[in-house]
C-alpha atoms as a PDB file:
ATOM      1  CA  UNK A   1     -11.848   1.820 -16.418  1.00  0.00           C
ATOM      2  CA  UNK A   2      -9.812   3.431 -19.204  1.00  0.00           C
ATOM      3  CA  UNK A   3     -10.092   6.075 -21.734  1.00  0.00           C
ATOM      4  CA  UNK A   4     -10.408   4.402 -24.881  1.00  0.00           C
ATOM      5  CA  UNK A   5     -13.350   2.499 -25.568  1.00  0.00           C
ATOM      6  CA  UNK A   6     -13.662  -1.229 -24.376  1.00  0.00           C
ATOM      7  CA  UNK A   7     -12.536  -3.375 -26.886  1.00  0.00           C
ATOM      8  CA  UNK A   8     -14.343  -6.925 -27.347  1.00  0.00           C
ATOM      9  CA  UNK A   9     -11.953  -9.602 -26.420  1.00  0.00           C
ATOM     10  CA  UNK A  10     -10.927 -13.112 -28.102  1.00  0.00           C
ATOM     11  CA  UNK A  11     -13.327 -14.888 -25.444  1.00  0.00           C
ATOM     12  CA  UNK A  12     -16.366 -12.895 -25.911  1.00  0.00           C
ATOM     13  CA  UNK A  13     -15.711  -9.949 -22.736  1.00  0.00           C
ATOM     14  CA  UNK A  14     -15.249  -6.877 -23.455  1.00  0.00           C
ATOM     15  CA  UNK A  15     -11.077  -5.506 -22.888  1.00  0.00           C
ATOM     16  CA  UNK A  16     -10.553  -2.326 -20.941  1.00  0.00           C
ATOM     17  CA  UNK A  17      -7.313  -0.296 -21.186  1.00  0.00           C
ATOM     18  CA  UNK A  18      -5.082  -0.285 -18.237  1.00  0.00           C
ATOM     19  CA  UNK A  19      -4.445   3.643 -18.033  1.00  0.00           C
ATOM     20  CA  UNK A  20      -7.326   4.833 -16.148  1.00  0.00           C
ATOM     21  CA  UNK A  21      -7.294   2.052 -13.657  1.00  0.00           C
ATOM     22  CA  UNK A  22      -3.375   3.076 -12.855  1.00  0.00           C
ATOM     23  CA  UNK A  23      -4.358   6.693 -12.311  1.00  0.00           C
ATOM     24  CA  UNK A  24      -6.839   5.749  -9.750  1.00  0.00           C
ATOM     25  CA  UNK A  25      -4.165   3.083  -8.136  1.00  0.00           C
ATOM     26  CA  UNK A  26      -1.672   6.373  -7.612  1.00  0.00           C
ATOM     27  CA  UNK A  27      -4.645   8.630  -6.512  1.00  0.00           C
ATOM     28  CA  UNK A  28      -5.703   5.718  -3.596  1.00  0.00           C
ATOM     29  CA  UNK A  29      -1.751   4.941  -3.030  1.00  0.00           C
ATOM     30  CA  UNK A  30      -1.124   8.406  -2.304  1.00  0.00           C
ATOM     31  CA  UNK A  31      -4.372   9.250  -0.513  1.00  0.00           C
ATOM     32  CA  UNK A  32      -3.629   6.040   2.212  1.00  0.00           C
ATOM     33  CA  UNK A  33      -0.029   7.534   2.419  1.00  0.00           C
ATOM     34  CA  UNK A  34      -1.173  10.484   3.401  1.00  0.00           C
ATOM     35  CA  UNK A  35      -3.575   8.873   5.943  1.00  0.00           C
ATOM     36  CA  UNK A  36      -1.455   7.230   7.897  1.00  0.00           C
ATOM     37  CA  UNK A  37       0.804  10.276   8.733  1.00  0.00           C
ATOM     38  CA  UNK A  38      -2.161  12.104  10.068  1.00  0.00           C
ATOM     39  CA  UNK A  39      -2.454   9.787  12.846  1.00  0.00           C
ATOM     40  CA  UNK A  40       1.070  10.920  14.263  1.00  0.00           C
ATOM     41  CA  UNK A  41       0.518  13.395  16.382  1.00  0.00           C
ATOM     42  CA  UNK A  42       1.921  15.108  19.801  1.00  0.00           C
ATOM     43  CA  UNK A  43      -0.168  14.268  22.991  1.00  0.00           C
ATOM     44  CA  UNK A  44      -2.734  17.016  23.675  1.00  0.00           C
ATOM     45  CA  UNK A  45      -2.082  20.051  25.294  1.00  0.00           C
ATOM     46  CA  UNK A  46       1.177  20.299  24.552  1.00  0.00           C
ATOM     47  CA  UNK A  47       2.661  24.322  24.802  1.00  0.00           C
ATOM     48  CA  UNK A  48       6.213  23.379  22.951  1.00  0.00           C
ATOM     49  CA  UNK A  49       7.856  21.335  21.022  1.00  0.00           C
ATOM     50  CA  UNK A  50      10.702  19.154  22.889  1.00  0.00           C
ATOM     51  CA  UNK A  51      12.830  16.439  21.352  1.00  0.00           C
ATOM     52  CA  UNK A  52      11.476  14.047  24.449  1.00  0.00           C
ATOM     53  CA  UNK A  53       7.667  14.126  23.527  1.00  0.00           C
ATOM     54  CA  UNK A  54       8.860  12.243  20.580  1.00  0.00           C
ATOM     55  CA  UNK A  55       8.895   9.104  22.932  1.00  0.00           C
ATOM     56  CA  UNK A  56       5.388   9.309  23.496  1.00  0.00           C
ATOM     57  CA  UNK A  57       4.540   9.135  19.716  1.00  0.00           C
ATOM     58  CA  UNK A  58       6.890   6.425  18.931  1.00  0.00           C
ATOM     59  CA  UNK A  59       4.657   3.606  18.254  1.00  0.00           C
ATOM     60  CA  UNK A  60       2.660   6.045  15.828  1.00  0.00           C
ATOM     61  CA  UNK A  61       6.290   6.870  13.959  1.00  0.00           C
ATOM     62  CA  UNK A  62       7.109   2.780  13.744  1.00  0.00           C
ATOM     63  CA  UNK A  63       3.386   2.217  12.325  1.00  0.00           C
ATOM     64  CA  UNK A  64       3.637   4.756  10.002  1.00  0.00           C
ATOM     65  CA  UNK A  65       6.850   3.645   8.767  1.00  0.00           C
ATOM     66  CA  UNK A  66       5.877   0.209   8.772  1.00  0.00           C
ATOM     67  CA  UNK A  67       3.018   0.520   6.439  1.00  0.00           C
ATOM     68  CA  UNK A  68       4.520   3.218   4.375  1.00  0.00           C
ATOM     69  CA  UNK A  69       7.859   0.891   3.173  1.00  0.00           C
ATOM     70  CA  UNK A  70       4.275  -1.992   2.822  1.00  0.00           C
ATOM     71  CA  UNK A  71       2.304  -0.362   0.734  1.00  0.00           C
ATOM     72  CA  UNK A  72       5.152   1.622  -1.076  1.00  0.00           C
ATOM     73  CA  UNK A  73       6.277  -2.131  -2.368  1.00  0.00           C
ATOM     74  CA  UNK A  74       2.759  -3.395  -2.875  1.00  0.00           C
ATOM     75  CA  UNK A  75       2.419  -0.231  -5.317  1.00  0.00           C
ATOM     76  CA  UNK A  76       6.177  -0.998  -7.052  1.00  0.00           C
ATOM     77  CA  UNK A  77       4.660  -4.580  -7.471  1.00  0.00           C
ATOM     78  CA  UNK A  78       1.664  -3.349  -8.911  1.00  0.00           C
ATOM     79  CA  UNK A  79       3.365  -0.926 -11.291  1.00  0.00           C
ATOM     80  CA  UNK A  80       5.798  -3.777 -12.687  1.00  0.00           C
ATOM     81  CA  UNK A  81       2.503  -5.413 -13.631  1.00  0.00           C
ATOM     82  CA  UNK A  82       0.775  -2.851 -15.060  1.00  0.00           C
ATOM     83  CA  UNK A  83       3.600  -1.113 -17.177  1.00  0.00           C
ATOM     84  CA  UNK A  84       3.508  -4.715 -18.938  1.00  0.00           C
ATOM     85  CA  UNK A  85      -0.309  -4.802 -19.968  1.00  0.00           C
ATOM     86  CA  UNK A  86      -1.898  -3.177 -22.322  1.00  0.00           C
ATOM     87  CA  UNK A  87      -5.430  -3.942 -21.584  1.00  0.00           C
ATOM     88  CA  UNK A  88      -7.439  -6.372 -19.343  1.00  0.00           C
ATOM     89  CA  UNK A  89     -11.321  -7.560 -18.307  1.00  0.00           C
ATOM     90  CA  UNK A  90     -13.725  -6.915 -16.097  1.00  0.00           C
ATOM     91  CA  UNK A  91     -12.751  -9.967 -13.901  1.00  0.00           C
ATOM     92  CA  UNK A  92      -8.958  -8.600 -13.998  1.00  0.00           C
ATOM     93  CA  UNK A  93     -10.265  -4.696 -12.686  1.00  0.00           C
ATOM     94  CA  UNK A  94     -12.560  -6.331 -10.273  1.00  0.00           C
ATOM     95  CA  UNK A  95      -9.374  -7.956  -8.456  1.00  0.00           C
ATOM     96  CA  UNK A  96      -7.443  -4.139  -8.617  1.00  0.00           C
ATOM     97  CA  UNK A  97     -10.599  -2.683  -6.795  1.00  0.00           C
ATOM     98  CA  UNK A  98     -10.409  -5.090  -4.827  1.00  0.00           C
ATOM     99  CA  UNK A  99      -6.987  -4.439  -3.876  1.00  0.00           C
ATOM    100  CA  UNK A 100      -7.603  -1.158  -3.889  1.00  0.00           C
ATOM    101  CA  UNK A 101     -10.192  -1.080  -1.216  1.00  0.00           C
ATOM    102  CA  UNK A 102      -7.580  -3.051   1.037  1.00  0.00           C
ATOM    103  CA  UNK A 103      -5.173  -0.401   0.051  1.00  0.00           C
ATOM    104  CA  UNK A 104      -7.555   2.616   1.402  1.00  0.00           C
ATOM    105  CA  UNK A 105      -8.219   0.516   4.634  1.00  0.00           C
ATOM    106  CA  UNK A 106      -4.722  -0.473   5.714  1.00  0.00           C
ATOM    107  CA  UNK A 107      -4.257   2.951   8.053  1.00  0.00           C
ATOM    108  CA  UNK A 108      -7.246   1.991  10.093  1.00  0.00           C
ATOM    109  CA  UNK A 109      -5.048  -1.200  10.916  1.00  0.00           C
ATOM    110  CA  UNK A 110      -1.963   0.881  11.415  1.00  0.00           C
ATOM    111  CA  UNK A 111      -3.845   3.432  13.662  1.00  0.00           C
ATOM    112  CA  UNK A 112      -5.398   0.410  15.841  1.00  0.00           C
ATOM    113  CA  UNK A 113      -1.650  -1.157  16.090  1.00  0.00           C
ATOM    114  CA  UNK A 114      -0.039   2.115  17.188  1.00  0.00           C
ATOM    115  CA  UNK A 115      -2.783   3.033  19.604  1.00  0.00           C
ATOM    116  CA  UNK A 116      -3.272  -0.531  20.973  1.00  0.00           C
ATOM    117  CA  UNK A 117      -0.323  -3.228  20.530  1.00  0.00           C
ATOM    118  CA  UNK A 118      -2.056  -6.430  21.386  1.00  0.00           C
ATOM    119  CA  UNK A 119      -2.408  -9.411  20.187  1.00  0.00           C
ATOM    120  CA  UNK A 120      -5.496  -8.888  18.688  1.00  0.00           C
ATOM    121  CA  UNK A 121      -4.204  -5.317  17.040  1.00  0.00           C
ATOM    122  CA  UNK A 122      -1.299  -7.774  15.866  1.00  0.00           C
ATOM    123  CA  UNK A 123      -3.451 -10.233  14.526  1.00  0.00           C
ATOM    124  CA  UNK A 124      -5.534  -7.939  12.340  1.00  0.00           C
ATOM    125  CA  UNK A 125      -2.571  -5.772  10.634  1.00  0.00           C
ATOM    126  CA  UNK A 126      -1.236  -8.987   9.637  1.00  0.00           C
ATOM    127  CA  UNK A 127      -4.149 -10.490   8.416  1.00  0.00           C
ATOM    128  CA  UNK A 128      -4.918  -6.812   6.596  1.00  0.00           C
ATOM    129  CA  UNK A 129      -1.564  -6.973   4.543  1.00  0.00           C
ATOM    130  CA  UNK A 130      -1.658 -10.951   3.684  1.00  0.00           C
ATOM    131  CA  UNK A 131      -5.042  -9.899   2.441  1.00  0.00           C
ATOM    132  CA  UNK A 132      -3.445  -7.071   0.705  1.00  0.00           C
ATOM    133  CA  UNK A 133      -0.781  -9.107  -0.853  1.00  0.00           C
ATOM    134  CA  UNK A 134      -2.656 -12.405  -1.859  1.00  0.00           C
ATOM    135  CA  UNK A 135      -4.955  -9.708  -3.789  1.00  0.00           C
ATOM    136  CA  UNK A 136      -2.057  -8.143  -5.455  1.00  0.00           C
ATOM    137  CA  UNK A 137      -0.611 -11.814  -6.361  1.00  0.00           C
ATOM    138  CA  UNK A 138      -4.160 -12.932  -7.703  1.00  0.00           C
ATOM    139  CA  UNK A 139      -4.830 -10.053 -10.063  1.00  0.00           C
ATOM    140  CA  UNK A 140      -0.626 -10.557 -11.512  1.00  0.00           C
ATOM    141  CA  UNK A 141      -1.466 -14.330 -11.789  1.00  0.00           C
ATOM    142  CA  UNK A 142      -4.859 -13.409 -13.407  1.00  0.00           C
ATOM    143  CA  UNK A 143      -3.171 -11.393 -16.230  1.00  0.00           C
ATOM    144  CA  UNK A 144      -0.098 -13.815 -16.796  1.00  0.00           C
ATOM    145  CA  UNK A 145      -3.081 -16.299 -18.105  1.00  0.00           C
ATOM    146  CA  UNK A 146      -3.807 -13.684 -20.860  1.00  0.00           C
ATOM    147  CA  UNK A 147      -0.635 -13.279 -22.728  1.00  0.00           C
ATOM    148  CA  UNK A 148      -2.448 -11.395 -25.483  1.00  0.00           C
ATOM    149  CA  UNK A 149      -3.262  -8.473 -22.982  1.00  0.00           C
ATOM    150  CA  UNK A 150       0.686  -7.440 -22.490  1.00  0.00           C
ATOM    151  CA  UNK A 151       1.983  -4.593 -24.803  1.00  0.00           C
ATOM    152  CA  UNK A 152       4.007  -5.796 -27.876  1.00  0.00           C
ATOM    153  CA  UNK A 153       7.483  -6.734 -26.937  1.00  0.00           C
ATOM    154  CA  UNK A 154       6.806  -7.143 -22.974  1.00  0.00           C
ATOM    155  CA  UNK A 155       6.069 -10.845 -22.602  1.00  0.00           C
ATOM    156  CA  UNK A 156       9.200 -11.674 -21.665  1.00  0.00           C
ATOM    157  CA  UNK A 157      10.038  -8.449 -19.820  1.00  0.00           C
ATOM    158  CA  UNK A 158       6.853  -9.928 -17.731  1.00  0.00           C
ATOM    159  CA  UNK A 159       8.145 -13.088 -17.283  1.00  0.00           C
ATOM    160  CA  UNK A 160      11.375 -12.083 -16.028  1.00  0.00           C
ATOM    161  CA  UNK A 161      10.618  -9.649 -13.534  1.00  0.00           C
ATOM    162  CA  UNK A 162       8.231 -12.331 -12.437  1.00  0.00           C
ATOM    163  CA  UNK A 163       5.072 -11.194  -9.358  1.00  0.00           C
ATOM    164  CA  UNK A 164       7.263 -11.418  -6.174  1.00  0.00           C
ATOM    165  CA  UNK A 165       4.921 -10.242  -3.821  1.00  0.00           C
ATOM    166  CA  UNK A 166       5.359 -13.479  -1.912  1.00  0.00           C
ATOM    167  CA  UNK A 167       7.963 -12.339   0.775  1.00  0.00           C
ATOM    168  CA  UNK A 168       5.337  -9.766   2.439  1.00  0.00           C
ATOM    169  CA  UNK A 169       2.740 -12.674   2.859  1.00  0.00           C
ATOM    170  CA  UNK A 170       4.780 -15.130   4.309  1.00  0.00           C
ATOM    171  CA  UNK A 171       6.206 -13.104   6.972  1.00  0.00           C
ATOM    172  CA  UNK A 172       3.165 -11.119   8.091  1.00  0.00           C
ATOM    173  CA  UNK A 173       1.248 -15.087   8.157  1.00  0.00           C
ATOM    174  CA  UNK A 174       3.866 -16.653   9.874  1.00  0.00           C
ATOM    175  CA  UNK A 175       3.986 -13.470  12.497  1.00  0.00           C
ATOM    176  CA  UNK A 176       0.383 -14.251  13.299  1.00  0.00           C
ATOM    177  CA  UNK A 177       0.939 -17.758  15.562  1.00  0.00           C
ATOM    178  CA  UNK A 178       4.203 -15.555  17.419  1.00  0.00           C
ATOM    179  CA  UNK A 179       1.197 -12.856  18.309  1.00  0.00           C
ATOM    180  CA  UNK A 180      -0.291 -15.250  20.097  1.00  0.00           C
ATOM    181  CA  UNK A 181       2.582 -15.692  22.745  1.00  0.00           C
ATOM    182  CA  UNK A 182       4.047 -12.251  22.211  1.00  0.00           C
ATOM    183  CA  UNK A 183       3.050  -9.229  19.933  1.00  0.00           C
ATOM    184  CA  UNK A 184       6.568  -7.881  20.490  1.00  0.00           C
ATOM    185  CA  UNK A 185       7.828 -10.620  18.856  1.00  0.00           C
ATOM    186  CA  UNK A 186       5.779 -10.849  16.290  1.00  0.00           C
ATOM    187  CA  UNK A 187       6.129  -7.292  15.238  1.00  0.00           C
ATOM    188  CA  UNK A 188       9.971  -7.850  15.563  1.00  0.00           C
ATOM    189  CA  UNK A 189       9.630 -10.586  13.531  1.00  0.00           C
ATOM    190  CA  UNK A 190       8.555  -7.939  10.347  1.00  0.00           C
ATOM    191  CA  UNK A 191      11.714  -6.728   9.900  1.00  0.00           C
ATOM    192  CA  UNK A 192      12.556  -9.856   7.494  1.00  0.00           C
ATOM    193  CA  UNK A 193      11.132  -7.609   5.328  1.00  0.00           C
ATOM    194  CA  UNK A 194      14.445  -5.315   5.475  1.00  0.00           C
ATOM    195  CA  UNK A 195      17.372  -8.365   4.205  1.00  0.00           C
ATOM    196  CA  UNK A 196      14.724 -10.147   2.195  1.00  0.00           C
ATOM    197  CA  UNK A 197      13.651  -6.708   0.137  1.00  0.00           C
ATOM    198  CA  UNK A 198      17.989  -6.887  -0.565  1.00  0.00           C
ATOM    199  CA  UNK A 199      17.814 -10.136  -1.191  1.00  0.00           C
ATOM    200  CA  UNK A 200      14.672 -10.159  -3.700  1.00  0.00           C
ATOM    201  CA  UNK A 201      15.910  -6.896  -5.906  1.00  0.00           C
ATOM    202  CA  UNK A 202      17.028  -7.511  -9.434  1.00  0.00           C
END
């Protein structure tokens, strides 16, 4: 997906340019943002507007949030890969779709977990952003094997900002066995997210 034509590679594939592929990344990125603020809304039948009814929309607000500050770092991850390369295969743009179609699904998740709050709603946002990140890791490990696809001068711009997606993973995994006993908990236990963002910017 790019707009120059594919280029043949040093291995016999075809390359594709990365620029196309980012356009569509913003377009889904902003179109799933979008989605999951649609879901907040006041109960029905409501005449006026008072400060209180914001109580009953409260889990909507926190899921929204939530997956917002998620997928607002999965995209900064993303972008720090992509402003590096210069071109990639067919393998490579299978692995951003692929990414991309968990990107456009997360505010089903989100909707389920504000609406429900189970264990089971637990379970599956979890398991939707560990899919989400182990994608996003996969396709950043598939391009560091191709140091030929980064732009001139970027190799070790790549290499020192690294593909630190890992934080998201680890927490939303290791919230899924505190579901289990309590969803509270385990949604509680997301907010690692907050000190270890802090603790992972360069």
């Amino acid at each position: 997906m790019n707009s120059s034509p594919a280029r043949p590679s040093s291995v016999g594939r075809p390359l594709f340019g990365t620029e196309r592929f980012a356009a569509l990344s913003d377009g889904v990125f902003s179109i799933a943002a979008t989605l999951l603020v649609l879901d907040v809304r006041l109960p029905a039948g409501v005449d006026e507007f008072r400060w209180d009814q914001l109580a009953a929309v409260a889990p909507h607000l926190l899921g929204y949030g939530i997956s917002f500050l998620v997928i607002s770092r999965m995209w900064i991850a993303q972008h720090r890969v992509l402003r590096s390369v210069e071109r990639v295969d067919a393998r490579a743009l299978w692995l951003g779709l692929l990414f991309l179609m968990i990107v456009a699904f997360v505010p089903f998740p989100t909707s389920v977990l504000a609406e429900h709050g189970n264990r089971d709603a637990v379970v599956l946002y979890a398991l939707s952003i560990v899919a989400l990140s182990l994608l996003l890791s996969a396709f950043g490990a598939y391009v560091a094997r191709h140091p030929e696809w980064l732009r001139e001068g970027e190799g070790e711009g790549y290499r020192r900002d690294g593909f630190r997606p890992w934080a998201v993973p680890a927490v939303f995994a290791l919230s899924i066995p505190i579901a289990w006993f309590d969803p509270d908990w385990a949604m509680a236990f997301w907010l690692l997210l907050v000190p270890l963002g802090f603790a992972l910017r360069r």
